[in-house]
C-alpha atoms as a PDB file:
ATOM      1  CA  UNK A   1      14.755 -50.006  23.082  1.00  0.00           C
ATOM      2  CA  UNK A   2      16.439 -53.363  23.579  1.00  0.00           C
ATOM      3  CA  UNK A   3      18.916 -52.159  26.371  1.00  0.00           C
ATOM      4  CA  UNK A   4      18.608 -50.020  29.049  1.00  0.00           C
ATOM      5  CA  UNK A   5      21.948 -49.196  31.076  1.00  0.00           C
ATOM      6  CA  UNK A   6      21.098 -48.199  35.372  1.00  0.00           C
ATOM      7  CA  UNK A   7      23.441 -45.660  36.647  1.00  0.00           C
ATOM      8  CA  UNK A   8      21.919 -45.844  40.660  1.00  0.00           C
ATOM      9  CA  UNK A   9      23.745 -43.022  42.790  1.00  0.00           C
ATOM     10  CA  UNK A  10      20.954 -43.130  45.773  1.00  0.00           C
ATOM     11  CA  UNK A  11      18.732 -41.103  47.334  1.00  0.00           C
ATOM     12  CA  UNK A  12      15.268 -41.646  49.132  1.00  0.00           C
ATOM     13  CA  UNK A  13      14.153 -44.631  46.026  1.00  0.00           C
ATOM     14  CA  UNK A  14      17.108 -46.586  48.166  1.00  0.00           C
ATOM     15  CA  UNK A  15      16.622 -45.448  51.357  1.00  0.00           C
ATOM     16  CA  UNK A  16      16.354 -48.370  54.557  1.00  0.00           C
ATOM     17  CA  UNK A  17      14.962 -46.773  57.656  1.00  0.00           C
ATOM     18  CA  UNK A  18      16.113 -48.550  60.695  1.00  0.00           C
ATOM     19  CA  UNK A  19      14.037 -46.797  63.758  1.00  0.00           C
ATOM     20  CA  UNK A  20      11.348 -44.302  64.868  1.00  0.00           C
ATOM     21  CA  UNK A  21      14.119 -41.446  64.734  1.00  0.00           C
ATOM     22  CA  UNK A  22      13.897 -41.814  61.229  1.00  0.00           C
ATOM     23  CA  UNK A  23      17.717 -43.157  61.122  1.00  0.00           C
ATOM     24  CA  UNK A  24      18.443 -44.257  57.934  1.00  0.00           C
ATOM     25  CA  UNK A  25      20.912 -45.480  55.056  1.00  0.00           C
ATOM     26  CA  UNK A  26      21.026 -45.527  51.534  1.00  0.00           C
ATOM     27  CA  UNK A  27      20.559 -49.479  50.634  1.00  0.00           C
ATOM     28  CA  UNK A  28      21.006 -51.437  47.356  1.00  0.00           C
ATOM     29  CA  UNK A  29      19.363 -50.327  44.785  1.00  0.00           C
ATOM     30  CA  UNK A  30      15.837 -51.258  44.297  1.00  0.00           C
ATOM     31  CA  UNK A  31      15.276 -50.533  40.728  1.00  0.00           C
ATOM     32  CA  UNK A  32      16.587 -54.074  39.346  1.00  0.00           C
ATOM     33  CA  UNK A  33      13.269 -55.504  41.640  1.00  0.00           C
ATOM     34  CA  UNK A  34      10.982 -52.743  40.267  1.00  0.00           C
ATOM     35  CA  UNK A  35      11.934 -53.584  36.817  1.00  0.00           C
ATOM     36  CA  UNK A  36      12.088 -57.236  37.535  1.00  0.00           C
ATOM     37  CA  UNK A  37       8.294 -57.612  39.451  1.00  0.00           C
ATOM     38  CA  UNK A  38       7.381 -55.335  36.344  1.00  0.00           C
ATOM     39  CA  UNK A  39       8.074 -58.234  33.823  1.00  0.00           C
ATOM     40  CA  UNK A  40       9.617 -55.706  31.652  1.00  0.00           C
ATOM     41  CA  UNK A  41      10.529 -56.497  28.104  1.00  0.00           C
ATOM     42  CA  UNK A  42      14.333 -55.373  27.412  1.00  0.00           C
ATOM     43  CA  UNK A  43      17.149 -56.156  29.128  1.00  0.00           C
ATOM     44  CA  UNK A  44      19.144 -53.960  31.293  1.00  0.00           C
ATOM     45  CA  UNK A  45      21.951 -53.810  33.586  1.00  0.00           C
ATOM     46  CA  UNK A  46      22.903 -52.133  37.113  1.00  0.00           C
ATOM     47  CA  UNK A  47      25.474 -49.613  37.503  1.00  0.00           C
ATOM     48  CA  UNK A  48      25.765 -49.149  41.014  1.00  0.00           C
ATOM     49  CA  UNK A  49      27.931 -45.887  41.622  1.00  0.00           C
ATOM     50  CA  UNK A  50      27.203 -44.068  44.751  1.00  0.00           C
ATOM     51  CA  UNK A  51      24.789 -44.983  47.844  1.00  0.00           C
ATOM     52  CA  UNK A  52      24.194 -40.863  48.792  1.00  0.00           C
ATOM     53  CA  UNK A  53      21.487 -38.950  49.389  1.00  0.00           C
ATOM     54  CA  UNK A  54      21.565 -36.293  46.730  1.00  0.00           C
ATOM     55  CA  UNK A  55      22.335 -33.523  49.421  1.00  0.00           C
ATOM     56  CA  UNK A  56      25.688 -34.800  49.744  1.00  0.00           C
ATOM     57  CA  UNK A  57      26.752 -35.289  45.935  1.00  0.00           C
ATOM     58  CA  UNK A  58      29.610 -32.912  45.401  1.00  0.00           C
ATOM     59  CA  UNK A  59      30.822 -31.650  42.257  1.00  0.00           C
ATOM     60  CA  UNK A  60      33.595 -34.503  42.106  1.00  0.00           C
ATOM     61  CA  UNK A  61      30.174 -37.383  42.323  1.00  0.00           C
ATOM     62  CA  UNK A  62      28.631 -35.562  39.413  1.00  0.00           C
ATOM     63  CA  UNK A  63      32.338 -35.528  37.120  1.00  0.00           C
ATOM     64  CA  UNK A  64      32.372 -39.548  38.071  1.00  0.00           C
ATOM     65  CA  UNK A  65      28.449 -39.682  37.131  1.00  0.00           C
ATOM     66  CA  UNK A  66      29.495 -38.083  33.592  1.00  0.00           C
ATOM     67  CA  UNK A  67      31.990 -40.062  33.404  1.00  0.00           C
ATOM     68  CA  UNK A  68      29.978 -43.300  33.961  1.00  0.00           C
ATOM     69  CA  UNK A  69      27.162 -42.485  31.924  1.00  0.00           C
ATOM     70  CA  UNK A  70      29.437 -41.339  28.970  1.00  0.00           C
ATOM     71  CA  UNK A  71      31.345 -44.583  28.627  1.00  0.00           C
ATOM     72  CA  UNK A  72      28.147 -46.343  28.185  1.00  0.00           C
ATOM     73  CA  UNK A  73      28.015 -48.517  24.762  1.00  0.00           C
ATOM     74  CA  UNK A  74      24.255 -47.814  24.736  1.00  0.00           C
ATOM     75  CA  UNK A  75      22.169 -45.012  23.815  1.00  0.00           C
ATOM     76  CA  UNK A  76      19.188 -45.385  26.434  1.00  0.00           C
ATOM     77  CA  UNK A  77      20.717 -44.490  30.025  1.00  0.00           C
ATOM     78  CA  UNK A  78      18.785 -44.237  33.218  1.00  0.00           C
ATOM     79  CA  UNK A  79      20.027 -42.594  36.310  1.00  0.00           C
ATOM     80  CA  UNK A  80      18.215 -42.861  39.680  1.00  0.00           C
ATOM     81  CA  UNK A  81      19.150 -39.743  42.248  1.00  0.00           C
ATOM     82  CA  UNK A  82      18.153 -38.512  45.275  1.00  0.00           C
ATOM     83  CA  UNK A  83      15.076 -35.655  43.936  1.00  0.00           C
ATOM     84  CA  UNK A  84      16.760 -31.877  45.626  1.00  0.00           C
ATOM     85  CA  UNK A  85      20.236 -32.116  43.372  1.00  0.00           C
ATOM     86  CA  UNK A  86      18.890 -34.181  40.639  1.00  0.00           C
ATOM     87  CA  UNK A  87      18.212 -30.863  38.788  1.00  0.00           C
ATOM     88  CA  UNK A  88      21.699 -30.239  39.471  1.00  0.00           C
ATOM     89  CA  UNK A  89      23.187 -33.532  38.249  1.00  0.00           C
ATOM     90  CA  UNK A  90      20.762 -33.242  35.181  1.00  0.00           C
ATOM     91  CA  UNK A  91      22.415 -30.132  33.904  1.00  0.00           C
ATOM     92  CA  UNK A  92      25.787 -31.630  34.043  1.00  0.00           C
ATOM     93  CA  UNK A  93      24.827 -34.380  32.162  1.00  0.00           C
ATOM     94  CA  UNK A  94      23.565 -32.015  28.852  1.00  0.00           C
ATOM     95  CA  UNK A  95      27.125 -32.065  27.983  1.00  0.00           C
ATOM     96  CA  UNK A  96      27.124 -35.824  26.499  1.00  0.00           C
ATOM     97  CA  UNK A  97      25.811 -36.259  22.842  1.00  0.00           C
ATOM     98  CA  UNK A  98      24.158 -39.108  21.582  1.00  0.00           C
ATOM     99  CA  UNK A  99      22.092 -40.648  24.438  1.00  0.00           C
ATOM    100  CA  UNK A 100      18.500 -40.486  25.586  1.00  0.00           C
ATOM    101  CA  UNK A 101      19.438 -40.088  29.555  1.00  0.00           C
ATOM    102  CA  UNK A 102      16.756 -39.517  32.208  1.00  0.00           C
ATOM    103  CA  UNK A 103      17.071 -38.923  35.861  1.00  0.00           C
ATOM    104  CA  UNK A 104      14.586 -40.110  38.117  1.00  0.00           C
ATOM    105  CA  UNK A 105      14.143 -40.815  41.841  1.00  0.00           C
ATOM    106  CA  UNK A 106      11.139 -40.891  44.563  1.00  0.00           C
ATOM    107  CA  UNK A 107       9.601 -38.861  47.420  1.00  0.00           C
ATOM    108  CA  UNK A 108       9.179 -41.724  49.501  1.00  0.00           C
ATOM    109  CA  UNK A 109      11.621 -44.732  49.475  1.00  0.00           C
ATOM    110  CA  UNK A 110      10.799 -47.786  47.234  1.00  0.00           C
ATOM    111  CA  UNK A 111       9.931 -50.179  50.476  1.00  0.00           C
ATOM    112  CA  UNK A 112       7.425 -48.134  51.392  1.00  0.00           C
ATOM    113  CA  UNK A 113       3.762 -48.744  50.752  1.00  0.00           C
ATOM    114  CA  UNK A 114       2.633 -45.789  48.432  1.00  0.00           C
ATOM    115  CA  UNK A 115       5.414 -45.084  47.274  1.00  0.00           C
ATOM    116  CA  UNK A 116       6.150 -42.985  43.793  1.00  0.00           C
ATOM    117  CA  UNK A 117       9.027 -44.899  43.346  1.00  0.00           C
ATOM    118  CA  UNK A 118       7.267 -47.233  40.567  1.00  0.00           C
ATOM    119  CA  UNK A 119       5.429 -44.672  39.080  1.00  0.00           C
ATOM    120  CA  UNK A 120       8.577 -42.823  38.409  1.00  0.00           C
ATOM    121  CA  UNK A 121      10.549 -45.735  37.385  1.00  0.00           C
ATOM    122  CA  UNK A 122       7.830 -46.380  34.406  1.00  0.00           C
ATOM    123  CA  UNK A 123       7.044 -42.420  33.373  1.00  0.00           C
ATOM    124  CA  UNK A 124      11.137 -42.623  33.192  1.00  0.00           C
ATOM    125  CA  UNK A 125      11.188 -45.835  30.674  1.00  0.00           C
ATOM    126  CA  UNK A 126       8.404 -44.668  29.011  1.00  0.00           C
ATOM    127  CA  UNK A 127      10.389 -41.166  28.303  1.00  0.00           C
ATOM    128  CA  UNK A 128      13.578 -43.123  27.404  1.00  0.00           C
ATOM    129  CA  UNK A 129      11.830 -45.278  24.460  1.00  0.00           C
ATOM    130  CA  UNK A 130       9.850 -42.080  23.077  1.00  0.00           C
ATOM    131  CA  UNK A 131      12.412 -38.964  23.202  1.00  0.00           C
ATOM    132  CA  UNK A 132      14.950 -37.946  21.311  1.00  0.00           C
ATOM    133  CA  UNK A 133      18.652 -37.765  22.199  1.00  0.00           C
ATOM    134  CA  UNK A 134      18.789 -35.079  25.211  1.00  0.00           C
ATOM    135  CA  UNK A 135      18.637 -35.128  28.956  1.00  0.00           C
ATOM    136  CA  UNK A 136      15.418 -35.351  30.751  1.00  0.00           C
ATOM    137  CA  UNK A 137      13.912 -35.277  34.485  1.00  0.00           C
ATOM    138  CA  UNK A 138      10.834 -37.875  35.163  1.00  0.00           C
ATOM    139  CA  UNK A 139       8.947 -36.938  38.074  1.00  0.00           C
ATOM    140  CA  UNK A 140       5.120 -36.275  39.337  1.00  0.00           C
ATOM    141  CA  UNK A 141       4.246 -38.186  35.947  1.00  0.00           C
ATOM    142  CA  UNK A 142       6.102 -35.900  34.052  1.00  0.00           C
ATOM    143  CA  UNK A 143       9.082 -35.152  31.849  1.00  0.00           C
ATOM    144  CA  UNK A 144      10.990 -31.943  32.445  1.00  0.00           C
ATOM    145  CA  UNK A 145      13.636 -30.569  30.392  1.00  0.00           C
ATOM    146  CA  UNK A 146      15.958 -29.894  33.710  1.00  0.00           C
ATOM    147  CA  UNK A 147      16.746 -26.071  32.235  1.00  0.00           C
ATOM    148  CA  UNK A 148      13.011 -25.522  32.989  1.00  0.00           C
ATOM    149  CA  UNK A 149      12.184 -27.557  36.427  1.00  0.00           C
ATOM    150  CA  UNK A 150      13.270 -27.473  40.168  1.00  0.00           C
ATOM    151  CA  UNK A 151      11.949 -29.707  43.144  1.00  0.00           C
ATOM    152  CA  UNK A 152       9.197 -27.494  45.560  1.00  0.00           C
ATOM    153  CA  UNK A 153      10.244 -28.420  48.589  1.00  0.00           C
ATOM    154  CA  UNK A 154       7.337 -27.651  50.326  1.00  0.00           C
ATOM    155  CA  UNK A 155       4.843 -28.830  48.391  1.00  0.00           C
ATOM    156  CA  UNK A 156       7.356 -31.881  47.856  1.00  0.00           C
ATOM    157  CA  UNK A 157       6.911 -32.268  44.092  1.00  0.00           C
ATOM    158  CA  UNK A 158       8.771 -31.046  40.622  1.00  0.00           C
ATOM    159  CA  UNK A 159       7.309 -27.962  39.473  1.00  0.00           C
ATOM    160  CA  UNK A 160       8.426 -25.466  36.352  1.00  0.00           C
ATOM    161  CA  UNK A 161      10.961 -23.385  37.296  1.00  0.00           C
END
């Protein structure tokens, strides 16, 4: 993999808390700095499209999220999203041929220490450089095919499902 393409949408990997009531808004994206402090060896590019928490994508986000990801020149296409729709968003996303596309996200936002934002980030390049064409979901260090997976919300992690 030479290029990776960044479709960023939100969810907690972007979220900025601003108090101790847990107030809160989806910020830049952070993946550019994750990939950046990584030293990583391809180039890629940011495709900001949406600054949501997943529990608000509607049906129309998703359409403009195939869209986007569709009219990408390159084959290898990561999309960060919020973890209790990215199931959701995953299936929609079957429908486009030719690409290696994996969704990924965090529990806990990328500012924070312990996060599994990082983690996540490099299970989901891994995945991109070693799968074939399809559509994948990289969480808890693992890849899901998202026909098979769904977020516990208890135990906060991906399970098979």
């Amino acid at each position: 993999m030479q290029h990776l393409t960044i479709v960023t949408t939100g969810g907690t990997i972007d979220k900025v808390y601003f108090d101790d009531k847990s107030e809160y808004q989806i910020g830049a994206p952070s993946i550019g700095d994750i990939l950046n402090q990584l030293g990583v060896a391809f180039s890629f590019e940011l495709i900001p499209i949406l600054r949501k928490d997943s529990l608000h994508i509607t049906a129309d986000d998703r359409e403009l999220i195939r869209r986007t990801v569709a009219q990408q020149p390159h084959r290898h296409v990561l999309v960060t999203h919020g973890t209790d729709t990215m199931v959701e968003t995953a299936l929609v996303l079957t429908q486009i041929p030719q690409r290696v596309i994996v969704l990924t996200g965090a529990l806990n936002p990328a500012r924070f220490q312990g996060s599994d934002a990082v983690f996540n980030v490099g299970c989901a390049v891994g995945a991109l450089q070693s799968l074939p064409d399809g559509v994948y979901v990289a969480m808890n260090g693992r890849i899901w095919d998202p026909r098979s997976v769904r977020k516990n919300r208890a135990a906060n992690r991906f399970e098979a499902g």
